[in-house]
Protein backbone atom coordinates (compact mmCIF):
# COMPACT_ATOMS: atom_id res chain seq x y z
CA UNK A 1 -47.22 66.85 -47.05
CA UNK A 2 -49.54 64.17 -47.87
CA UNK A 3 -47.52 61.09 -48.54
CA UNK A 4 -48.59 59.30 -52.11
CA UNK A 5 -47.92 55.39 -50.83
CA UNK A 6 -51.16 55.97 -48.36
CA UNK A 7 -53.25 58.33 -50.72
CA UNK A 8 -52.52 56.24 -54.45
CA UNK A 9 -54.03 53.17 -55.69
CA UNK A 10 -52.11 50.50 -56.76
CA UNK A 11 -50.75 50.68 -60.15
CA UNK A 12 -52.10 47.66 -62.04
CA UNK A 13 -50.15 48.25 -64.96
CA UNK A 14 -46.23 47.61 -66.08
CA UNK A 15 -43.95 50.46 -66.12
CA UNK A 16 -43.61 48.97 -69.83
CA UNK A 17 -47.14 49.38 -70.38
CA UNK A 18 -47.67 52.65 -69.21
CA UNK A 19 -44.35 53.80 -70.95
CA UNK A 20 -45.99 52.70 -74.52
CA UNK A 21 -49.27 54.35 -73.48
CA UNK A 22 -47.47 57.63 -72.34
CA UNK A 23 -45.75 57.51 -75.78
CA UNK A 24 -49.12 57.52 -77.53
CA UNK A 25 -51.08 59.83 -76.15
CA UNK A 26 -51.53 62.77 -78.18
CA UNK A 27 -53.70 64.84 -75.81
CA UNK A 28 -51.63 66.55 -73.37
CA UNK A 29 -54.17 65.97 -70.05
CA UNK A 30 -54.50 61.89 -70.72
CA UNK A 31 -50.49 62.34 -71.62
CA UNK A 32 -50.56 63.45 -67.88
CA UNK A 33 -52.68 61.46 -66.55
CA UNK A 34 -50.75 58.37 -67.78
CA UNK A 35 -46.93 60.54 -66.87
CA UNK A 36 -48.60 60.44 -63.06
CA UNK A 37 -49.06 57.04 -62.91
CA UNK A 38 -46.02 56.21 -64.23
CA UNK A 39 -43.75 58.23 -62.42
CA UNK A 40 -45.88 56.35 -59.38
CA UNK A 41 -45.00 53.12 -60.70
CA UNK A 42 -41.61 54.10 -61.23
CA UNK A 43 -41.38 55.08 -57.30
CA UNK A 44 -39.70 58.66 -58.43
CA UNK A 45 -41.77 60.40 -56.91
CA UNK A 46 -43.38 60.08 -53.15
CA UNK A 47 -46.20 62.82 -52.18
CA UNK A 48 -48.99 64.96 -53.41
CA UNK A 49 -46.82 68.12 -53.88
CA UNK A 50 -44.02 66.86 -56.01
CA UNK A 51 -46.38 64.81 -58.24
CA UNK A 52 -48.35 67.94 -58.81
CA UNK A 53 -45.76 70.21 -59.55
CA UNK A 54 -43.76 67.65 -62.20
CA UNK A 55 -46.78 67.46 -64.37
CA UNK A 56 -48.41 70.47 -63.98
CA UNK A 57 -51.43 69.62 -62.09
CA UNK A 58 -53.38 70.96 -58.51
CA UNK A 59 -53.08 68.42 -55.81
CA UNK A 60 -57.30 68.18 -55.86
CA UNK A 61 -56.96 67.22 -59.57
CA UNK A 62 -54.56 63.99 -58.71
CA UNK A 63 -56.50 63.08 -56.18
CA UNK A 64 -59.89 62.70 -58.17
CA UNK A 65 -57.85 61.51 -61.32
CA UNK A 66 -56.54 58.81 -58.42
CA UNK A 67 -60.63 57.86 -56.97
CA UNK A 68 -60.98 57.54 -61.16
CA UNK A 69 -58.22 55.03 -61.25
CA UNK A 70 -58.64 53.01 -58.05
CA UNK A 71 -63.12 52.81 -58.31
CA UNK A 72 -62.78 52.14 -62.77
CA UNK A 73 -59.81 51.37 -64.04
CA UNK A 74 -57.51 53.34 -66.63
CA UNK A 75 -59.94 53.46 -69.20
CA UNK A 76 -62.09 55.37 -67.47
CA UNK A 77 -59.57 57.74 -66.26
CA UNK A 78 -58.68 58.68 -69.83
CA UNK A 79 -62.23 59.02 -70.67
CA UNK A 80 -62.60 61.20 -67.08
C-alpha cells in the first residue's frame, strides 16, 4: 500500500482553513477534494487506499488531484 507521507504534498493550509472551506463547498467533487486534504492535514488517515475509499475516489484520481495541489496551489485544484 502506497504510504500518503511519501506520495502527498505538503498541506499549506490550516486544518481551520480547510475546515471553513470544506463547509462551503457546495459541489460535492471540490467538497472532496478539500475533505482529502483535510483529513491529510488532520493525520487521520495514512495511505492511498484508505484516503480513496473514505471519500469515494480511485487511487489515480488522488494522485493527479495531489500533482494539482503540489505544481498550483488549491485554487487550481478546485478549478481542476
Amino acid at each position: 500500500m502506497r504510504q500518503l507521507q511519501t506520495l502527498s504534498p505538503e498541506i499549506r493550509e490550516t486544518a481551520q482553513e480547510l475546515q471553513l472551506l470544506l463547509e462551503r463547498q457546495k459541489c460535492l467533487e471540490e467538497r472532496d477534494k478539500v475533505a482529502a486534504l483535510y483529513l491529510l492535514k488532520l493525520g487521520r488517515i495514512n495511505n492511498f487506499h484508505d484516503l480513496a475509499k473514505t471519500i469515494g475516489q480511485d487511487i489515480e484520481t488522488l494522485e493527479s488531484w495531489f500533482r494539482v495541489y503540489s505544481t498550483q496551489g488549491l485554487c487550481a485544484l478546485l478549478r481542476y
